[in-house]
PDB file of N, CA and C in Angstrom:
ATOM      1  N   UNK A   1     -10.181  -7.405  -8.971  1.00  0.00           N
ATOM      2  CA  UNK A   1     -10.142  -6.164  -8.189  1.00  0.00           C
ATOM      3  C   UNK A   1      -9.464  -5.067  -9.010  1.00  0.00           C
ATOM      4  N   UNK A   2     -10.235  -3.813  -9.269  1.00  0.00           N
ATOM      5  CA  UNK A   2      -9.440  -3.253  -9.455  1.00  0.00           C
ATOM      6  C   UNK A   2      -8.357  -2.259  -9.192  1.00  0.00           C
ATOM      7  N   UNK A   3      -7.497  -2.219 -10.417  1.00  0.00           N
ATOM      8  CA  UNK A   3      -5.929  -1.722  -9.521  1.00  0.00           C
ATOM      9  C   UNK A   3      -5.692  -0.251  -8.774  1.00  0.00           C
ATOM     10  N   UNK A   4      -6.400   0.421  -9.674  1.00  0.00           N
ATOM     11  CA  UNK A   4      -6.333   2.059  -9.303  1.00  0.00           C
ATOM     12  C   UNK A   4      -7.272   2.100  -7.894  1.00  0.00           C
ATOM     13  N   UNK A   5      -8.063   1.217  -7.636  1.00  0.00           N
ATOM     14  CA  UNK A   5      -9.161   1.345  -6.371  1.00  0.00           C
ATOM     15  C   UNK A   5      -8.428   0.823  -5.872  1.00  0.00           C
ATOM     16  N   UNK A   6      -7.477  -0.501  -5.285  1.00  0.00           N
ATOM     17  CA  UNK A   6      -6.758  -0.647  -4.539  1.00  0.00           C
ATOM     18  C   UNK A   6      -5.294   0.142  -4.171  1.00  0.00           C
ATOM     19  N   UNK A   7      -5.192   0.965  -5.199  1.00  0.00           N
ATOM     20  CA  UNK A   7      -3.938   1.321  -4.841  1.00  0.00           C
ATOM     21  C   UNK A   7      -4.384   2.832  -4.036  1.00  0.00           C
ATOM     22  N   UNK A   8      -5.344   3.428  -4.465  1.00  0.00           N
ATOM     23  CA  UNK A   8      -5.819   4.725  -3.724  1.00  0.00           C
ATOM     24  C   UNK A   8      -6.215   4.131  -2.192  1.00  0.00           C
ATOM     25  N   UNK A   9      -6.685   2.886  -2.146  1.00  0.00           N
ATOM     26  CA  UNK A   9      -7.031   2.243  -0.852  1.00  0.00           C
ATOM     27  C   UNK A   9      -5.469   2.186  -0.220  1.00  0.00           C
ATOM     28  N   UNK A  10      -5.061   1.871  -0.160  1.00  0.00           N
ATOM     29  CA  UNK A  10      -3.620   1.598   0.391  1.00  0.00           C
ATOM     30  C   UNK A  10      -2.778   2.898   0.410  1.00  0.00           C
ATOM     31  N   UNK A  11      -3.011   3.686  -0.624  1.00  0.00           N
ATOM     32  CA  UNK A  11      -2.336   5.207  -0.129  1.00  0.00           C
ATOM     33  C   UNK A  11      -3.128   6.213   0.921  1.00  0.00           C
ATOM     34  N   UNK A  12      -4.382   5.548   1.165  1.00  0.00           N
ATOM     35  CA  UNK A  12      -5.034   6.319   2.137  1.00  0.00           C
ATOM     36  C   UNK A  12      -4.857   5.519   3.691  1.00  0.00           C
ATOM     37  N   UNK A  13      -4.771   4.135   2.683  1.00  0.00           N
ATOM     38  CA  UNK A  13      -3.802   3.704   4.772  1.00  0.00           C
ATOM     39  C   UNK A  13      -3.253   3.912   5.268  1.00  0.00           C
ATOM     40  N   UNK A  14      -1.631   4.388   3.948  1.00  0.00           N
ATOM     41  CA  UNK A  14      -0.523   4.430   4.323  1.00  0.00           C
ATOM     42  C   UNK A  14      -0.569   6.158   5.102  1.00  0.00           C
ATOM     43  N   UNK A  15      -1.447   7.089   4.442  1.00  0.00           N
ATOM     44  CA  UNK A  15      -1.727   8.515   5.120  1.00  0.00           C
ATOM     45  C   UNK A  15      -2.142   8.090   6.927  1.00  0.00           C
ATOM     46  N   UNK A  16      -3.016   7.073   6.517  1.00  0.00           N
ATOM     47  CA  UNK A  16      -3.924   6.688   7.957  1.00  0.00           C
ATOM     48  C   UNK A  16      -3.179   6.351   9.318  1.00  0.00           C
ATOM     49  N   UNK A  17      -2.101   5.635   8.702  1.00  0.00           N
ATOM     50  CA  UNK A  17      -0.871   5.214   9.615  1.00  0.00           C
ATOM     51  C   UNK A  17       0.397   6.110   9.934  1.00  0.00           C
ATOM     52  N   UNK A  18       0.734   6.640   8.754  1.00  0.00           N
ATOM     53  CA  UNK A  18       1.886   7.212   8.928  1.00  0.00           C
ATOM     54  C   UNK A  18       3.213   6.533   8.928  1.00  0.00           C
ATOM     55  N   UNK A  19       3.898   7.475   8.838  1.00  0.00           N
ATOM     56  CA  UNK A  19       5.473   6.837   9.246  1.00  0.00           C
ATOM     57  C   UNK A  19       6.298   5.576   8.590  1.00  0.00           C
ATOM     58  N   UNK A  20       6.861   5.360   8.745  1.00  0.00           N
ATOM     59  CA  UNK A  20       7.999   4.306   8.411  1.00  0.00           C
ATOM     60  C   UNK A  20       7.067   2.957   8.349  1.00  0.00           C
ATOM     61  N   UNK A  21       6.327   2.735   8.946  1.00  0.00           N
ATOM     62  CA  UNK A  21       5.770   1.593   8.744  1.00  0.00           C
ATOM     63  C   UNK A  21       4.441   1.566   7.867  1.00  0.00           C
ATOM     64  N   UNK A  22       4.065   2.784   7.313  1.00  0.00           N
ATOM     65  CA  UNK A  22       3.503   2.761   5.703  1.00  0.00           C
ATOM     66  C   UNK A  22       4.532   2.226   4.937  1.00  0.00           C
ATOM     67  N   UNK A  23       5.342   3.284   5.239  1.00  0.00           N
ATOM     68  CA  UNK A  23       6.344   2.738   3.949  1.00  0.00           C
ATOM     69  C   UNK A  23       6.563   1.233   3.716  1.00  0.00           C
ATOM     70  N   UNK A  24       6.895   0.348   4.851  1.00  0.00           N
ATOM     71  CA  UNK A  24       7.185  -0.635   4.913  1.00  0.00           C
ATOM     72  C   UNK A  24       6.142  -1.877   4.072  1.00  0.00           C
ATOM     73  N   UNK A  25       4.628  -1.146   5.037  1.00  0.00           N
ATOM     74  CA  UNK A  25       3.522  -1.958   4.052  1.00  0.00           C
ATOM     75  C   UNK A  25       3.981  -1.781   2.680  1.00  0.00           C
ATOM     76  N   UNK A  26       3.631  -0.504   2.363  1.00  0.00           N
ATOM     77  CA  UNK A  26       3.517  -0.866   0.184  1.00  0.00           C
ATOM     78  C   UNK A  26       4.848  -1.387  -0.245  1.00  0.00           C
ATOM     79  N   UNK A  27       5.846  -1.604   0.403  1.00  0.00           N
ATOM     80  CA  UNK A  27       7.515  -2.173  -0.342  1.00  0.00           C
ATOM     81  C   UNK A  27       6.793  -3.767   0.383  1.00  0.00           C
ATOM     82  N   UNK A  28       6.119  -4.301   1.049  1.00  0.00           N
ATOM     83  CA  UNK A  28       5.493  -5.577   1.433  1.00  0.00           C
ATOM     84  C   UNK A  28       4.796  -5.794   0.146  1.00  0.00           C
ATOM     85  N   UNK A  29       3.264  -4.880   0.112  1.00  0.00           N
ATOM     86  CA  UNK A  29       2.503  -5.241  -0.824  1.00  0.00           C
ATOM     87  C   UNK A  29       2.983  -4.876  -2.285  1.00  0.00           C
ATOM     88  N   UNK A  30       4.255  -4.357  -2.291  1.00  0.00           N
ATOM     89  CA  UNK A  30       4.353  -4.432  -3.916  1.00  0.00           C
ATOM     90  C   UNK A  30       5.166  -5.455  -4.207  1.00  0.00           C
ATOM     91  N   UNK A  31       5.841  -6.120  -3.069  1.00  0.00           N
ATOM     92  CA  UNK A  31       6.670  -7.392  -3.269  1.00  0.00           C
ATOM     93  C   UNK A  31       5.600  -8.706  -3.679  1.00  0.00           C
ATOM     94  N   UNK A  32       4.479  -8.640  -2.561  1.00  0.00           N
ATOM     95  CA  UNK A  32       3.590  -9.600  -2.760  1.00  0.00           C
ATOM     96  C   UNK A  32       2.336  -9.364  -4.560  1.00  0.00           C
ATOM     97  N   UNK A  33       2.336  -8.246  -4.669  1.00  0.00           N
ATOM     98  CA  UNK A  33       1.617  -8.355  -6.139  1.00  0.00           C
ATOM     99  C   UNK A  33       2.653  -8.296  -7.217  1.00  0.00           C
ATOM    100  N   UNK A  34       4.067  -8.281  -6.828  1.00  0.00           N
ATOM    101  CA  UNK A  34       4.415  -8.433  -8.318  1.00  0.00           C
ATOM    102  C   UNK A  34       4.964 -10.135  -8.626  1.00  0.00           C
ATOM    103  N   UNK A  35       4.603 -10.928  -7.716  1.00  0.00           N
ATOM    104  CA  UNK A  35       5.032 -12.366  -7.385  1.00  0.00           C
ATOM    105  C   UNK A  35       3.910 -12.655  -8.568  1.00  0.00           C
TER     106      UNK A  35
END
């Protein structure tokens, strides 16, 4: 997968959602891809 397409995917969620609990996802998903 690539990285720049997933990461624009996930900054347009985090727009999609909003709030504190974007934030929360990408400090999740950057915990889980840097494992």
């Amino acid at each position: 997968m690539n990285v720049k397409k997933a990461f624009f995917a996930t900054l347009f969620f985090i727009m999609a959602v909003g709030g504190t609990s974007g934030l929360m996802l990408v400090g999740y998903s950057l915990i889980v891809h840097s494992r």
